[in-house]
PDB file of N, CA and C in Angstrom:
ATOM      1  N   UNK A   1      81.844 -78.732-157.491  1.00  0.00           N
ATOM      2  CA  UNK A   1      80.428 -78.976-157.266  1.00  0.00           C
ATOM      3  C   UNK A   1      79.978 -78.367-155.942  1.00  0.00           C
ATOM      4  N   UNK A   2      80.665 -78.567-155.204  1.00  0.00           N
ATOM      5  CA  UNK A   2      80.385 -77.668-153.661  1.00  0.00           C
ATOM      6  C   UNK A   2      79.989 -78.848-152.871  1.00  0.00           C
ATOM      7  N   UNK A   3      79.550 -78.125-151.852  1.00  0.00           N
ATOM      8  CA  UNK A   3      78.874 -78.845-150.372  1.00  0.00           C
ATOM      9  C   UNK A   3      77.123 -79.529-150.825  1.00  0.00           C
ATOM     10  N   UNK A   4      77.049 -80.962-150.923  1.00  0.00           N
ATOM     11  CA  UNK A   4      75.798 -81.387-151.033  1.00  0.00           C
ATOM     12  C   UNK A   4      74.366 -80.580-150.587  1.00  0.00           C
ATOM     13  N   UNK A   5      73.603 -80.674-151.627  1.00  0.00           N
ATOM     14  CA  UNK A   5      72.332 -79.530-151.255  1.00  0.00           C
ATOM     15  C   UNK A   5      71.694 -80.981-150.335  1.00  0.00           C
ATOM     16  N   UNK A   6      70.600 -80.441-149.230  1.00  0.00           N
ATOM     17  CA  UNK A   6      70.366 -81.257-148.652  1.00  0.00           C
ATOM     18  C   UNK A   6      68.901 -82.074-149.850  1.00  0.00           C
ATOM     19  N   UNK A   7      68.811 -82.885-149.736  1.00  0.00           N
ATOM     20  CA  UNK A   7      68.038 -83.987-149.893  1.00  0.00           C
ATOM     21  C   UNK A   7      68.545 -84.307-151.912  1.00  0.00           C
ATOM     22  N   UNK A   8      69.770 -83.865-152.306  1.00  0.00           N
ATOM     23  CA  UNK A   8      70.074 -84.158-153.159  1.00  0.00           C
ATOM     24  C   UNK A   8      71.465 -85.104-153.291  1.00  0.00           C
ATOM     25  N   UNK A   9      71.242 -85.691-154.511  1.00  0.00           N
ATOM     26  CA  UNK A   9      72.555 -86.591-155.308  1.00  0.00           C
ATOM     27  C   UNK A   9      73.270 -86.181-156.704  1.00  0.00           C
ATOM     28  N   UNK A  10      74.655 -86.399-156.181  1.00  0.00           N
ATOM     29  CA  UNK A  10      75.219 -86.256-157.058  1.00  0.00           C
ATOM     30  C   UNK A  10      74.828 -87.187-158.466  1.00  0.00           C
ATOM     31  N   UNK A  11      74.500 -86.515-160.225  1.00  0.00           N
ATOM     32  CA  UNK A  11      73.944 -87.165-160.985  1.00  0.00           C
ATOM     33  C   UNK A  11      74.698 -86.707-162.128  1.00  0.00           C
ATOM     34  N   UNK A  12      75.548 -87.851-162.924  1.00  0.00           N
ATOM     35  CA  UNK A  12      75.850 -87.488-164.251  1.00  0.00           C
ATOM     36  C   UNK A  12      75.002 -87.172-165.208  1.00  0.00           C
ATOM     37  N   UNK A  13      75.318 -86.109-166.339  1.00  0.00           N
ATOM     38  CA  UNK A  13      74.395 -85.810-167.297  1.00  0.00           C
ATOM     39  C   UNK A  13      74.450 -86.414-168.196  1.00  0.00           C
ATOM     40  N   UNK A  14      75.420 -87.195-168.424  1.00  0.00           N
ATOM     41  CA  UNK A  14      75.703 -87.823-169.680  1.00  0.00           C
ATOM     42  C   UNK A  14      76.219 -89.079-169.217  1.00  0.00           C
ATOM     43  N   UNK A  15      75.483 -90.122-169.272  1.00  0.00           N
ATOM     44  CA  UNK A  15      75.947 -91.209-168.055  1.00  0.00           C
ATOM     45  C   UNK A  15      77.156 -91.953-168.819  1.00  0.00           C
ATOM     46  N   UNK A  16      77.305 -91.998-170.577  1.00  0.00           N
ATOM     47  CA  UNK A  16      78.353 -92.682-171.240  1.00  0.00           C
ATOM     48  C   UNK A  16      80.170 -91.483-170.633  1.00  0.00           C
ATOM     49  N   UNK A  17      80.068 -90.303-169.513  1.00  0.00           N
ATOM     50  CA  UNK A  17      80.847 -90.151-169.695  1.00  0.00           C
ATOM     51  C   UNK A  17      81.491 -89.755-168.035  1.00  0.00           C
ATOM     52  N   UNK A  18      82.552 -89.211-167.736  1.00  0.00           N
ATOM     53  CA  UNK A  18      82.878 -89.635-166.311  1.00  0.00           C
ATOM     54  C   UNK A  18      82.603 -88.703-165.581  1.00  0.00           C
ATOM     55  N   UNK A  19      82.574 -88.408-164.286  1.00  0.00           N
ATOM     56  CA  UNK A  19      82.137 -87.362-163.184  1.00  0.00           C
ATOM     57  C   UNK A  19      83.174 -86.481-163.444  1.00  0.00           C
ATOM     58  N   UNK A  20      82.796 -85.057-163.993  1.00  0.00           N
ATOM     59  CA  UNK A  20      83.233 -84.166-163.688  1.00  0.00           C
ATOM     60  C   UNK A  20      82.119 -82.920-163.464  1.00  0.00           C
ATOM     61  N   UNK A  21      83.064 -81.392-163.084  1.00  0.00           N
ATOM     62  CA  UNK A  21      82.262 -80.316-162.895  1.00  0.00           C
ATOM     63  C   UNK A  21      81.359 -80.536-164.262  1.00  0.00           C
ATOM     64  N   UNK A  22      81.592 -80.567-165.156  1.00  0.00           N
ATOM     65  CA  UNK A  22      80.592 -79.974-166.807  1.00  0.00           C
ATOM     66  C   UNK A  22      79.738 -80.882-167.064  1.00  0.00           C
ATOM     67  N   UNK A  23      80.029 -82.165-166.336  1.00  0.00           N
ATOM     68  CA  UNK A  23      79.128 -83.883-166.252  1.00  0.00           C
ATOM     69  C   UNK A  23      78.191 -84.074-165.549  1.00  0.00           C
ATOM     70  N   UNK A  24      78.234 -83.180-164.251  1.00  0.00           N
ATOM     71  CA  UNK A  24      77.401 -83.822-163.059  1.00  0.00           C
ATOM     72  C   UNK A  24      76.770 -82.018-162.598  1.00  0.00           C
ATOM     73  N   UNK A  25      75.610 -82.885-161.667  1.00  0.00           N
ATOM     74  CA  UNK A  25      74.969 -81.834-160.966  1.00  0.00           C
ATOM     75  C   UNK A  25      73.929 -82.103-160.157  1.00  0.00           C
ATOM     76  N   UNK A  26      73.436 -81.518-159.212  1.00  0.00           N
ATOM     77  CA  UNK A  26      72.842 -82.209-158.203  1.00  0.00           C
ATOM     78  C   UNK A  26      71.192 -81.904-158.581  1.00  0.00           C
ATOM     79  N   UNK A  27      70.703 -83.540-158.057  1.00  0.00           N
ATOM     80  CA  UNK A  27      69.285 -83.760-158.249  1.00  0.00           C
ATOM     81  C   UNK A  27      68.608 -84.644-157.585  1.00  0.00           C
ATOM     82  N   UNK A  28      67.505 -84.574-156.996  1.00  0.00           N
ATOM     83  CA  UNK A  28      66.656 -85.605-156.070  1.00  0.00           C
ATOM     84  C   UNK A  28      66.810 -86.285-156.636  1.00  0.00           C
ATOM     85  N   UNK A  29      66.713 -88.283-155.727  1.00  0.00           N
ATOM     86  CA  UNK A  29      66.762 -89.258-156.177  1.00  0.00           C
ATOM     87  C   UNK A  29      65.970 -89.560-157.381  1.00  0.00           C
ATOM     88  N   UNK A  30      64.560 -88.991-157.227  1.00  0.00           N
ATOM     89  CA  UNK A  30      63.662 -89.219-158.364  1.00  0.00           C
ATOM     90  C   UNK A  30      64.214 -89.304-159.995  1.00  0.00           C
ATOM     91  N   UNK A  31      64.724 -88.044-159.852  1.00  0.00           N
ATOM     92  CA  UNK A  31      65.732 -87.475-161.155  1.00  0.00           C
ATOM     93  C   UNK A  31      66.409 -88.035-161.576  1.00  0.00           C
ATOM     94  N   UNK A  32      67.338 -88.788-160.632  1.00  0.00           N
ATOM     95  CA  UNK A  32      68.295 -89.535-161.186  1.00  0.00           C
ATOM     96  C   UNK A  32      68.173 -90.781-161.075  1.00  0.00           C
ATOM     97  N   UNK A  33      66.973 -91.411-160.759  1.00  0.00           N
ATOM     98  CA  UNK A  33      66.750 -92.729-161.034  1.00  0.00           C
ATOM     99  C   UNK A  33      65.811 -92.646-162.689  1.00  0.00           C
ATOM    100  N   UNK A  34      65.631 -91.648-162.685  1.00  0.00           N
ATOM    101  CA  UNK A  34      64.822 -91.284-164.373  1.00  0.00           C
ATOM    102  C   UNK A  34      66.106 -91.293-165.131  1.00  0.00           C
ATOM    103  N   UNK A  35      66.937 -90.503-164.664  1.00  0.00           N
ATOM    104  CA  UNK A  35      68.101 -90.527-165.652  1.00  0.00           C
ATOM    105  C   UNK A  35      69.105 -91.603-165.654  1.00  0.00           C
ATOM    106  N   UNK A  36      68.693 -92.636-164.961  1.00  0.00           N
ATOM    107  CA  UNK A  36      69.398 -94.000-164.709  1.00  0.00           C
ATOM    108  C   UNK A  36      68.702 -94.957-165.842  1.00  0.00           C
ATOM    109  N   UNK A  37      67.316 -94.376-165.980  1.00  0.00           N
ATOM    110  CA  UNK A  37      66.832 -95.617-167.025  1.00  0.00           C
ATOM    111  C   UNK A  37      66.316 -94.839-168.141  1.00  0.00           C
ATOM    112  N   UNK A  38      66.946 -94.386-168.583  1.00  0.00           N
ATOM    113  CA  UNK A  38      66.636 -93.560-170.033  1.00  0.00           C
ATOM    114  C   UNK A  38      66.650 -94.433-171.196  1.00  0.00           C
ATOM    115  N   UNK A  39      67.484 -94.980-170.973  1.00  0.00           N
ATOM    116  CA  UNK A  39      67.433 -96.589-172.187  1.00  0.00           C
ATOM    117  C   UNK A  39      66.224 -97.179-171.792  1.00  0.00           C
ATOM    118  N   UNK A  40      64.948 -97.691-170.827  1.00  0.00           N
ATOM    119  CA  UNK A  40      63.883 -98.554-170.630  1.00  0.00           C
ATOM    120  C   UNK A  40      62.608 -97.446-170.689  1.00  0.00           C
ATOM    121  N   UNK A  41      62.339 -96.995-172.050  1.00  0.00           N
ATOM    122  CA  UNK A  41      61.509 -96.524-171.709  1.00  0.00           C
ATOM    123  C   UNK A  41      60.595 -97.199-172.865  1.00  0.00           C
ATOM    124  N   UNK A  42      59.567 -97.301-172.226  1.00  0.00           N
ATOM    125  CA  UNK A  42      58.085 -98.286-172.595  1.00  0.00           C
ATOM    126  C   UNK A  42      57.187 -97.146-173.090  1.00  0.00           C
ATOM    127  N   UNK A  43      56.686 -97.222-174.361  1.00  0.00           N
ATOM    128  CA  UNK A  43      55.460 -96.377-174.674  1.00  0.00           C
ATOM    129  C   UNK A  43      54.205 -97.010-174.147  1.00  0.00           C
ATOM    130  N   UNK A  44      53.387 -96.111-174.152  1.00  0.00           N
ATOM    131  CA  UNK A  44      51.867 -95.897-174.028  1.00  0.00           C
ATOM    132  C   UNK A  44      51.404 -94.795-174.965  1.00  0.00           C
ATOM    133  N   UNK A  45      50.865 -95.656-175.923  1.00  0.00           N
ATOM    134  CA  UNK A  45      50.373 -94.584-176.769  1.00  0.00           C
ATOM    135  C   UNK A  45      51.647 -94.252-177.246  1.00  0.00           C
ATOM    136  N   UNK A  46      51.984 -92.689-177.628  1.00  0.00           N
ATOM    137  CA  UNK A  46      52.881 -92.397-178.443  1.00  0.00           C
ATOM    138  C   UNK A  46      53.989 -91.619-176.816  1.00  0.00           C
ATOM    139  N   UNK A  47      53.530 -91.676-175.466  1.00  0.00           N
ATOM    140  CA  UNK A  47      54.123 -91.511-174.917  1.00  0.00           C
ATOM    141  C   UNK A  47      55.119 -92.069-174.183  1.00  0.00           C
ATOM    142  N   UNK A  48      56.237 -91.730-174.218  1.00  0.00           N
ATOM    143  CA  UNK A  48      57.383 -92.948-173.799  1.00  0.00           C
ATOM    144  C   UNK A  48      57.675 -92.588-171.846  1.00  0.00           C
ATOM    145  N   UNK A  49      57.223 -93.714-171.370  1.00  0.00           N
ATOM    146  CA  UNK A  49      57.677 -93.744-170.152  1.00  0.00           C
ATOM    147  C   UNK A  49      58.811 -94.367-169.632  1.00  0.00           C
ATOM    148  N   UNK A  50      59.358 -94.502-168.350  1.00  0.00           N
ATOM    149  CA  UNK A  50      60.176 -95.009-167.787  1.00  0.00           C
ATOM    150  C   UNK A  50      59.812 -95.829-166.962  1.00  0.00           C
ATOM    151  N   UNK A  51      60.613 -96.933-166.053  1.00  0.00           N
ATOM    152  CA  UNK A  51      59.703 -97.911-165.525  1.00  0.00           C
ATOM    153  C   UNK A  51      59.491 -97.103-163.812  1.00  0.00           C
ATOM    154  N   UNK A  52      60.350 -95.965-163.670  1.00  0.00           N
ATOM    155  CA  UNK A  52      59.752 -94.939-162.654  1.00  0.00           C
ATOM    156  C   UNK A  52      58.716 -94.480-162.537  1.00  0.00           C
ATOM    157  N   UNK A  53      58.217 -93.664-164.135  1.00  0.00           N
ATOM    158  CA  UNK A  53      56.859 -93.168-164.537  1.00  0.00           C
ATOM    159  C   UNK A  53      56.217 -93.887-164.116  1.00  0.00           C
ATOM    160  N   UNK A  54      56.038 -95.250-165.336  1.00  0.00           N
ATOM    161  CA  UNK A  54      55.035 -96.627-165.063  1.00  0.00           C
ATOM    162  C   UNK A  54      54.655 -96.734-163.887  1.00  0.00           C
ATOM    163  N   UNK A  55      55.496 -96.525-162.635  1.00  0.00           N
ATOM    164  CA  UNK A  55      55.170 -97.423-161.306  1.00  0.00           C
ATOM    165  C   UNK A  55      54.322 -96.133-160.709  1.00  0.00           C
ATOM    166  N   UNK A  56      54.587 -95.130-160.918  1.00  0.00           N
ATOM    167  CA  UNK A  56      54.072 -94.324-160.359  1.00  0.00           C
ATOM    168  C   UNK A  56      52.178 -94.197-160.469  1.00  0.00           C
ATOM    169  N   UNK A  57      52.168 -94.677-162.313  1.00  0.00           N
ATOM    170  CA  UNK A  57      50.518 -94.136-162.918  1.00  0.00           C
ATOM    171  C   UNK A  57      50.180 -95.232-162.304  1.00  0.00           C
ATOM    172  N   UNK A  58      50.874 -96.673-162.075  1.00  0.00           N
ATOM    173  CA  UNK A  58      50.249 -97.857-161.408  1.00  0.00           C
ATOM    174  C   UNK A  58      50.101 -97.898-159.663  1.00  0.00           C
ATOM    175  N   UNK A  59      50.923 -96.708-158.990  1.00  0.00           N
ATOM    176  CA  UNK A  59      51.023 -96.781-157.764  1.00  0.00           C
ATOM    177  C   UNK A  59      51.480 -98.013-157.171  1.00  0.00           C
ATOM    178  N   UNK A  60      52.526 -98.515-157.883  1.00  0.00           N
ATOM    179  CA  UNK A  60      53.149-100.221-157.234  1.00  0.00           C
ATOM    180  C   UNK A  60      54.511 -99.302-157.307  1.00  0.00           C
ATOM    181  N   UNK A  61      55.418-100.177-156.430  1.00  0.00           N
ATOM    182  CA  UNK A  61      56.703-100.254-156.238  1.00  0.00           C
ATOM    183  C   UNK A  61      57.468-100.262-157.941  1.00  0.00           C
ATOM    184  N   UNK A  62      58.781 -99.690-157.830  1.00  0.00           N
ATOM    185  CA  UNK A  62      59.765 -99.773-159.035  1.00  0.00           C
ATOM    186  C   UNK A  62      59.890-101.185-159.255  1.00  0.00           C
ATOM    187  N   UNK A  63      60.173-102.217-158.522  1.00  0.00           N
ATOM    188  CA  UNK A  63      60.601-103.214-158.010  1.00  0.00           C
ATOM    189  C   UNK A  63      58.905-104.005-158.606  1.00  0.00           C
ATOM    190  N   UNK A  64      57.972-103.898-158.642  1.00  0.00           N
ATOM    191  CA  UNK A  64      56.866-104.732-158.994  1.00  0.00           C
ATOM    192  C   UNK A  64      56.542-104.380-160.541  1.00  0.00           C
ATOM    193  N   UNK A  65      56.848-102.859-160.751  1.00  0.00           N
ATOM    194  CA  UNK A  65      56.510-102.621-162.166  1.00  0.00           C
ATOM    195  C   UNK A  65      57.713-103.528-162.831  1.00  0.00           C
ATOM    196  N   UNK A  66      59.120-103.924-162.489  1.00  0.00           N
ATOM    197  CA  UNK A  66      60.025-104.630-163.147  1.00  0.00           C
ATOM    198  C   UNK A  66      59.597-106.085-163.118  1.00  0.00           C
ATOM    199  N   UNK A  67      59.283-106.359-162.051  1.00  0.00           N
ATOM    200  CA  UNK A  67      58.510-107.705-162.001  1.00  0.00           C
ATOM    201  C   UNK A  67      57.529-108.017-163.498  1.00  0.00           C
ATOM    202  N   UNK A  68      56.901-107.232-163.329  1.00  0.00           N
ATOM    203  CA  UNK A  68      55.793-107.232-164.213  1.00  0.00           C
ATOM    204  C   UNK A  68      56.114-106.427-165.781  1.00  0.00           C
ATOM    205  N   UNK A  69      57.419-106.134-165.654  1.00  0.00           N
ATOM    206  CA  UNK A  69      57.964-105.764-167.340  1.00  0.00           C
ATOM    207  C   UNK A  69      57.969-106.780-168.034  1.00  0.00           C
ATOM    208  N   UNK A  70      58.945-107.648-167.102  1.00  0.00           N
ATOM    209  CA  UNK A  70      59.557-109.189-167.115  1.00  0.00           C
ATOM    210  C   UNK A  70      58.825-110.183-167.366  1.00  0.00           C
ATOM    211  N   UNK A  71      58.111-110.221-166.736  1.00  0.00           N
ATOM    212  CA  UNK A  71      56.838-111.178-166.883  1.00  0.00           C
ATOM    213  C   UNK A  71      55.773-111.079-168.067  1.00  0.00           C
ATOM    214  N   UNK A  72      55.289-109.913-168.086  1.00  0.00           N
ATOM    215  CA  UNK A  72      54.422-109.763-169.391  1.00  0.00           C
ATOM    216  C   UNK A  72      54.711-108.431-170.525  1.00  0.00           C
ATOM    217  N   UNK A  73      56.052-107.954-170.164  1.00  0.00           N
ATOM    218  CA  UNK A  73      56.576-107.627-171.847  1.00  0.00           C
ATOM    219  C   UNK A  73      55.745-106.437-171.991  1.00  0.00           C
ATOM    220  N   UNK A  74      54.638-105.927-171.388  1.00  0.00           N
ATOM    221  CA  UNK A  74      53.536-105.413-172.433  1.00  0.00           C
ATOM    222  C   UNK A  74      53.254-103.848-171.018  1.00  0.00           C
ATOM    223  N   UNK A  75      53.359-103.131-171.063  1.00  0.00           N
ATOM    224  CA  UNK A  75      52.616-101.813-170.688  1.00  0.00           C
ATOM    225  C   UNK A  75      51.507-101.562-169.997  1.00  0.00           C
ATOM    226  N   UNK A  76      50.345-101.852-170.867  1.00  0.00           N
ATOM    227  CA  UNK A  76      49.194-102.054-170.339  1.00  0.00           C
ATOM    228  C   UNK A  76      48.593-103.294-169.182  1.00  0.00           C
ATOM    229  N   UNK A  77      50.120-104.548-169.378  1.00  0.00           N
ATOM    230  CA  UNK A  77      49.722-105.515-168.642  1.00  0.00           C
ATOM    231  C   UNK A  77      50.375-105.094-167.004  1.00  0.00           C
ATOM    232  N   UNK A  78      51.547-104.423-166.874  1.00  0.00           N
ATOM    233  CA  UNK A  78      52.074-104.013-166.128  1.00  0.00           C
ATOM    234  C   UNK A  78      51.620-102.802-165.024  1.00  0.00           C
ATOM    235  N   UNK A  79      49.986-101.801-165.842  1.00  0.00           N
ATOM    236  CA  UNK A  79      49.704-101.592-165.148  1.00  0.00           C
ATOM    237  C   UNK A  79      48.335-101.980-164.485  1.00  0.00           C
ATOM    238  N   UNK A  80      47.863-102.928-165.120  1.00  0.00           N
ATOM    239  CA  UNK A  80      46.672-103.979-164.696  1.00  0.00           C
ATOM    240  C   UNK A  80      47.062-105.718-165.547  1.00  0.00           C
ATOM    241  N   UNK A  81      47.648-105.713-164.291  1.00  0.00           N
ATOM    242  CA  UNK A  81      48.049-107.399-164.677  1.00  0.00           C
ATOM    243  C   UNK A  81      46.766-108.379-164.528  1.00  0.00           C
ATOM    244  N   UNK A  82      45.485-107.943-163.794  1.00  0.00           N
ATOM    245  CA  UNK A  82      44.788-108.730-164.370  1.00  0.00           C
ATOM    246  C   UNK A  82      43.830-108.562-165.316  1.00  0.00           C
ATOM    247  N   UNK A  83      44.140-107.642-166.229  1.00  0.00           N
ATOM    248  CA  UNK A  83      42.585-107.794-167.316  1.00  0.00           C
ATOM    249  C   UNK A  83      43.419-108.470-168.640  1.00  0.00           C
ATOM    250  N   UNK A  84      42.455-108.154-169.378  1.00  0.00           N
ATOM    251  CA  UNK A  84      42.694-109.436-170.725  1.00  0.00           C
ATOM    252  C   UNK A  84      43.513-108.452-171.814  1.00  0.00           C
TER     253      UNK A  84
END
């Protein structure tokens, strides 16, 4: 793999399988916290997000959009928890 690129992490491609050269490759945290939750992804509409995406279109923390997965189950509630 070489010498770390600066502002990158080491990221498996295939997370069911183990770190090697043909497995891994380097990518900003962003990337690989997307590729950390590939199993949680929540539609909108017919588009499937991640709870990275989500937090982002809501501008809240990863950490509040999970709050609010948890709590109300629902997409649209997660990114306006208070309307009806």
């Amino acid at each position: 793999m070489g010498d770390r690129p600066d502002g990158k992490e080491l990221d498996r491609i295939d997370n069911n399988k183990g770190y090697s050269s043909d497995n891994c490759r380097w990518v900003t945290r962003k990337e690989n916290m997307n590729n950390q939750e590939r199993s949680t992804k929540i539609e909108i509409g017919y588009i499937p997000l991640n709870i990275t995406e989500l937090a982002e279109l809501g501008a809240v923390s990863q950490r509040t959009m999970r709050r609010r997965w948890h709590q109300y189950g629902n997409a649209w509630k997660c990114l306006f928890p208070t309307t009806n």
